[in-house]
Protein backbone atom coordinates (compact mmCIF):
# COMPACT_ATOMS: atom_id res chain seq x y z
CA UNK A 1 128.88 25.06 -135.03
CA UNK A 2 130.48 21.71 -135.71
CA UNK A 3 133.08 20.05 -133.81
CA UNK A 4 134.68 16.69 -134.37
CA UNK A 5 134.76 15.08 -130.82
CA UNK A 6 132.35 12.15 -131.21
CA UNK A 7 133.41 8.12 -132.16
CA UNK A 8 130.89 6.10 -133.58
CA UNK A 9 127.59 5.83 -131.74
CA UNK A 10 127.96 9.35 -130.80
CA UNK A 11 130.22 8.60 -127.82
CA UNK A 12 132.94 11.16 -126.88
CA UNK A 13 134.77 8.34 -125.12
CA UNK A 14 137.52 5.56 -126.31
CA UNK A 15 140.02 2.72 -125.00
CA UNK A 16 142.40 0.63 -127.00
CA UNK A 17 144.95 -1.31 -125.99
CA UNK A 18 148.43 -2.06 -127.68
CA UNK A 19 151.08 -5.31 -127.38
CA UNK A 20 154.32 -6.01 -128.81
CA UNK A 21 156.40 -8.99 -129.61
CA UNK A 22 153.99 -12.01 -129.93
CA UNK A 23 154.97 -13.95 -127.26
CA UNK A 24 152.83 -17.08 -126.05
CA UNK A 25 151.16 -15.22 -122.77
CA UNK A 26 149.26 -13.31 -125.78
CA UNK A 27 147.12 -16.32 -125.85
CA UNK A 28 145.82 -15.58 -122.06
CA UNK A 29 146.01 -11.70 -122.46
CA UNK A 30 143.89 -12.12 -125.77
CA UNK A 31 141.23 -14.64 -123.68
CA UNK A 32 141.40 -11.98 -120.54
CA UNK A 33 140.34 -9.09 -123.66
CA UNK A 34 137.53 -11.20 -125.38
CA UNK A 35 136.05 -12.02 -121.57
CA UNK A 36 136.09 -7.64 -121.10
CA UNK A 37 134.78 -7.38 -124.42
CA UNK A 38 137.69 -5.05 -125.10
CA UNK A 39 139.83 -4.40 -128.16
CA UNK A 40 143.99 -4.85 -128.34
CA UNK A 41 146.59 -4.09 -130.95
CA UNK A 42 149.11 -6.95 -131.10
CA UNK A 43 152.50 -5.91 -132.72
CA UNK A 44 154.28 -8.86 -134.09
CA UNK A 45 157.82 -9.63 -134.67
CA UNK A 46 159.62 -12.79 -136.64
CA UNK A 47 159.94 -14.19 -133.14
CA UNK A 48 156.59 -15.29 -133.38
CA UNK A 49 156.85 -17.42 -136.41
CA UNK A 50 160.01 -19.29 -134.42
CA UNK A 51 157.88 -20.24 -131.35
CA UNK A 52 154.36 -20.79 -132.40
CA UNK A 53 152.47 -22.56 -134.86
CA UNK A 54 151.69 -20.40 -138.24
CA UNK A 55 148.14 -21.57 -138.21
CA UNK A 56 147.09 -19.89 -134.57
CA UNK A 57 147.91 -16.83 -136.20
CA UNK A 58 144.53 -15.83 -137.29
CA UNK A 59 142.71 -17.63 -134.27
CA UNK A 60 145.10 -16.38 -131.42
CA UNK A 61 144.01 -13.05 -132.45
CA UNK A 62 140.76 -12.87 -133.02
CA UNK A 63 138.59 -10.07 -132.95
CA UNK A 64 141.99 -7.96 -132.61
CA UNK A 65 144.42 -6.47 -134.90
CA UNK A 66 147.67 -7.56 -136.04
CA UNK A 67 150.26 -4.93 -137.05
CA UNK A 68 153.78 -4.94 -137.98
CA UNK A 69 156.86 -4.35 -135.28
CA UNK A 70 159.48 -5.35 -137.48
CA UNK A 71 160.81 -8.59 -138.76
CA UNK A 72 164.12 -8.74 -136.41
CA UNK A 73 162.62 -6.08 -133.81
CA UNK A 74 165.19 -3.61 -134.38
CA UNK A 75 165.18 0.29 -133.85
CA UNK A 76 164.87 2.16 -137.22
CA UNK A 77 166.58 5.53 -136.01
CA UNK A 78 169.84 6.16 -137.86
CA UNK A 79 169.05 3.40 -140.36
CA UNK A 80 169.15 3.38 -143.95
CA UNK A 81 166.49 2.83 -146.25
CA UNK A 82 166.96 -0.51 -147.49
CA UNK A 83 167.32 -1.74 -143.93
CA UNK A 84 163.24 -0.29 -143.00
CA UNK A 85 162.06 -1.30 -145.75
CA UNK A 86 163.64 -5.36 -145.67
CA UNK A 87 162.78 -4.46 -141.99
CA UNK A 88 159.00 -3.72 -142.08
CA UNK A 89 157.89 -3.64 -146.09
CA UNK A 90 159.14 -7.75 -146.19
CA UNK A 91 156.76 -8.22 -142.35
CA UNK A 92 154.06 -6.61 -144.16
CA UNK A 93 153.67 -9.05 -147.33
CA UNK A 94 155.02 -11.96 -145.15
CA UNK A 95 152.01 -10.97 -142.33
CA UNK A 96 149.00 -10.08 -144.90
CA UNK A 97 150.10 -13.64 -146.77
CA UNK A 98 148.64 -15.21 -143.69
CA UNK A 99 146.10 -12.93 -142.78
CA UNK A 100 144.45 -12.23 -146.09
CA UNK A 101 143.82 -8.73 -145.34
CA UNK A 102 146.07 -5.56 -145.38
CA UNK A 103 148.85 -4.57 -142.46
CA UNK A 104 149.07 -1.00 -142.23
CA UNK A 105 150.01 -0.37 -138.89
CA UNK A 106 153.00 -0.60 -136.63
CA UNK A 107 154.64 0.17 -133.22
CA UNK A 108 158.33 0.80 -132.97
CA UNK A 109 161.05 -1.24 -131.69
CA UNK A 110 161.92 -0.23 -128.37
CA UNK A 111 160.03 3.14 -129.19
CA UNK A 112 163.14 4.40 -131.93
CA UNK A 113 162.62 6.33 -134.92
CA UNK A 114 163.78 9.38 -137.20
CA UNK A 115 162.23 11.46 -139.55
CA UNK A 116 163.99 9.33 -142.46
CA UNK A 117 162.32 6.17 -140.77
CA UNK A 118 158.45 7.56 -140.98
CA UNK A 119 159.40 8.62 -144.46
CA UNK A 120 160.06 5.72 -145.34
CA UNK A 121 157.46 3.95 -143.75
CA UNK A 122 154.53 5.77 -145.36
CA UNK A 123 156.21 4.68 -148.71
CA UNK A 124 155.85 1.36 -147.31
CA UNK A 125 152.35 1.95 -146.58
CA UNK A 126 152.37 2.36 -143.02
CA UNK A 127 149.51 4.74 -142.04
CA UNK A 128 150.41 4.90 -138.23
CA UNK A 129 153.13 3.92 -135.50
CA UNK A 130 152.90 3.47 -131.76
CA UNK A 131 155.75 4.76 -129.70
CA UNK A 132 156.89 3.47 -125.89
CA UNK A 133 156.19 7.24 -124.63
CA UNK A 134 153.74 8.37 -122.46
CA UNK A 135 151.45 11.08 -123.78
CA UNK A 136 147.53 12.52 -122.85
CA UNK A 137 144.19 11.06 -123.74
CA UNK A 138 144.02 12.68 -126.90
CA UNK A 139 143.83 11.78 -130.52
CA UNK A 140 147.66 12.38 -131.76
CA UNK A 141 148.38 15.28 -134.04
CA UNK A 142 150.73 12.86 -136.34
CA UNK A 143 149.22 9.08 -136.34
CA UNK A 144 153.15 8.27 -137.03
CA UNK A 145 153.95 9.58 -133.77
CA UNK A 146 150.84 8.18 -131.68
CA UNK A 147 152.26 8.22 -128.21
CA UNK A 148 150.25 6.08 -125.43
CA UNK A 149 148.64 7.25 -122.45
CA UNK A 150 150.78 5.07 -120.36
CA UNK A 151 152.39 1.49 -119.89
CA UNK A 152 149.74 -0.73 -118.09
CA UNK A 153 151.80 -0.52 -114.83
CA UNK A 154 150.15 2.88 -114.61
CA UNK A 155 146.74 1.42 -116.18
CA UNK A 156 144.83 1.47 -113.12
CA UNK A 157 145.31 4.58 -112.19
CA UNK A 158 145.28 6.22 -115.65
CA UNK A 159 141.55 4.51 -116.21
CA UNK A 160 140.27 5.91 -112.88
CA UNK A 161 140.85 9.57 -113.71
CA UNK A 162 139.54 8.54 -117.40
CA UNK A 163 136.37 6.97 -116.04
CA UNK A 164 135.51 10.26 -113.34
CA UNK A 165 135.89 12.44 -116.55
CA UNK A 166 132.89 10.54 -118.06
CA UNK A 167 129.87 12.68 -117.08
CA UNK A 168 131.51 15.98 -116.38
CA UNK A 169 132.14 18.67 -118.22
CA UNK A 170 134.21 17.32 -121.68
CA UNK A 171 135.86 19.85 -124.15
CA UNK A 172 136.78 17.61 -126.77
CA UNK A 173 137.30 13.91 -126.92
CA UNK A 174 139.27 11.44 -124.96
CA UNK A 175 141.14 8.45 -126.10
CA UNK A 176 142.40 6.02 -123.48
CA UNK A 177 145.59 3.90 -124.87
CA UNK A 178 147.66 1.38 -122.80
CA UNK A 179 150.67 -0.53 -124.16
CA UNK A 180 152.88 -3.31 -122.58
CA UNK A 181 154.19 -6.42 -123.53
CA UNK A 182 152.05 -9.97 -122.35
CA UNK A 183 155.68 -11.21 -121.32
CA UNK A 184 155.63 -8.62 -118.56
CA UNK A 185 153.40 -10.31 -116.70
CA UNK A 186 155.56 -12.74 -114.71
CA UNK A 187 153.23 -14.06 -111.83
CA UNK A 188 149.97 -14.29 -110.91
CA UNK A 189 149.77 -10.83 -108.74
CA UNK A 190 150.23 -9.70 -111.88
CA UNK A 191 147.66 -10.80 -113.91
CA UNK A 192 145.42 -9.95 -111.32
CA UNK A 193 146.02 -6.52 -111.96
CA UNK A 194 145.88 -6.74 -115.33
CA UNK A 195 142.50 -8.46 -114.66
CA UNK A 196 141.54 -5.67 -112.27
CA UNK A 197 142.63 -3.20 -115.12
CA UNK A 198 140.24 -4.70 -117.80
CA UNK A 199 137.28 -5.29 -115.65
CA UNK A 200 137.28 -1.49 -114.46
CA UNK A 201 137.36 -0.14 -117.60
CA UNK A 202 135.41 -2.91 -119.71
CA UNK A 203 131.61 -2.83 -120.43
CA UNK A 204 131.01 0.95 -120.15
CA UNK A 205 128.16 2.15 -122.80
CA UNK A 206 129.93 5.47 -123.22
CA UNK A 207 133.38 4.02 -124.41
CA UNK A 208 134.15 3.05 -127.89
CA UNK A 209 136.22 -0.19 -127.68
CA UNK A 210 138.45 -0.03 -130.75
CA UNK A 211 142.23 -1.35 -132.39
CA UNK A 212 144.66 1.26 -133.37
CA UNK A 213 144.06 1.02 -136.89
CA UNK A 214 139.99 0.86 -136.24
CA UNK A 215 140.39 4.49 -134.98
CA UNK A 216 143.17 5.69 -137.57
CA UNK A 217 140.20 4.52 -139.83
CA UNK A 218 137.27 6.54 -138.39
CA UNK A 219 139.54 9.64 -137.86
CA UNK A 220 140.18 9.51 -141.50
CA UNK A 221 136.76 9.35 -142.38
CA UNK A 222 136.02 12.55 -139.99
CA UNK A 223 138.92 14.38 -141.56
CA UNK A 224 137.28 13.69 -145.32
CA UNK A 225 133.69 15.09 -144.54
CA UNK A 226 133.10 18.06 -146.44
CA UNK A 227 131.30 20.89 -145.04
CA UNK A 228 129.24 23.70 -146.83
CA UNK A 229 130.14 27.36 -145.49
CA UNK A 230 127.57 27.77 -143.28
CA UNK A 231 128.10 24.82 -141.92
CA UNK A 232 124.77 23.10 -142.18
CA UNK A 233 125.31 20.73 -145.02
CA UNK A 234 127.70 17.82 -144.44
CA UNK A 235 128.71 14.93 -147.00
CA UNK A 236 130.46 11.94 -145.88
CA UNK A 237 132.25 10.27 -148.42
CA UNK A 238 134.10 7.77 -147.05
CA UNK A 239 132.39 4.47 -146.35
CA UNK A 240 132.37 4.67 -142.64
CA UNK A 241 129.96 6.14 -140.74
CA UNK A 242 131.11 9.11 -138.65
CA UNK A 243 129.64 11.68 -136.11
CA UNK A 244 130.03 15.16 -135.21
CA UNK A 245 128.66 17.52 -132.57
CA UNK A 246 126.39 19.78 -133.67
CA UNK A 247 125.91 22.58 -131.04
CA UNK A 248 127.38 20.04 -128.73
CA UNK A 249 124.48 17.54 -129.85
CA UNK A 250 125.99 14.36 -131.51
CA UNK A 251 124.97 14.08 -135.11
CA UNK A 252 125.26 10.88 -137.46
CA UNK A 253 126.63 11.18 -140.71
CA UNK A 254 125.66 7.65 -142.79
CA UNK A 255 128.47 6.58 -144.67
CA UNK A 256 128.22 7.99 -148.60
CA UNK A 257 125.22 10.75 -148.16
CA UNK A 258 124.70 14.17 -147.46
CA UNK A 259 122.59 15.58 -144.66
CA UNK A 260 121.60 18.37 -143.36
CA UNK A 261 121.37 20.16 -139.99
């Protein structure tokens, strides 16, 4: 029997972390990730590009990801097509001209969408979209409707109960995603928690440490093997490499070849 429920390295076990706006307190919540050795999503708006210096772009964020949260941060419920697409199509060219690398990710304004908006999106080729909701520590059913685990004033707590499920009994895989903005932390007590936060769950060899779009990416990959009918040949043939469980064992499948079990 196979199940999909592993990340890479055979771990059943994964944090990310997501930011919107661009403000400059990225620049210390970006240093406070890189000393955890942990991974962030930062969502930018034109805002950015009116405060900061172009060229920091690229080294503000290293080691992270960039994605799009709309040139003029506005909600794209109830809005027409031209408007998302001069809205989040024109931030995608204007954000991969400086990065030199595609922007296919996104996390709503103020958490506001439609059906026409994620339509519309995907045309654009955005491949997923964060909302401001609080959901489980799941993968999400519909990447355009990935809903956090919970706003980082709830971190601490959320990352304990994450961290006592390592080593128990685990049906399935577990995905833990915090999102805030770096602007909400006013003072020092603060960033102390936020420091507390990232040390507690940092540097833990059965969590995968990934960006949003690093684990759209490797669910992908899982979603494309292809499996014989008695389920003991797989072929992987996507470019990333990918595991399974195979009678609850973790299995590696090397990126472009077949095995079998």
């Amino acid at each position: 029997m196979i199940t999909f429920d592993r990340f890479p390295d055979g771990k059943q076990f994964c944090v990310t972390f997501s930011y919107d706006d661009g403000p400059s307190e990225d620049i210390r919540l970006a240093k406070l990730f890189n000393k955890y050795n942990l991974k962030a999503t930062f969502n930018i708006n034109d805002s950015f590009f009116k405060f900061n210096d172009v060229s920091s772009l690229k080294t503000r964020y290293a080691g992270h990801e960039i994605a799009c949260h709309g040139r003029y941060h506005i909600p794209l419920n109830d809005q027409s097509a031209t408007t998302i697409i001069n809205e989040v199509f024109e931030q995608r060219k204007m954000l991969e001209g400086y990065l030199g690398e595609p922007v296919c990710g996104m996390a709503y304004a103020y958490g506001l969408y439609d059906e026409k908006a994620i339509e519309v999106l995907k045309k654009c080729g955005i491949v997923y979209s964060r909302t401001t909701g609080s959901g489980n520590m799941r993968l999400p059913e519909d990447f355009m409707k990935w809903h956090p685990t919970c706003h980082h004033k709830s971190g601490i707590e959320k990352a304990t109960a994450f961290l006592k499920s390592i080593g128990g009994h685990l049906v399935g895989s577990r995905v833990l995603y915090i999102w805030g903005h770096a602007f909400e932390l006013r003072t020092e007590e603060d960033w102390a928690m936020m420091e507390e936060l990232c040390s507690l769950i940092s540097n833990n060899d059965k969590i995968w440490y990934a960006t949003n779009i690093e684990i759209y990416r490797y669910t992908m990959a899982v979603k494309r093997l292809v499996i014989s009918a008695n389920e003991d040949i797989v072929y992987n043939p996507s470019n990333i490499d990918v595991w399974v469980s195979h009678h609850r064992q973790p299995v590696k499948i090397p990126a472009g070849q077949t095995i079998k079990l």
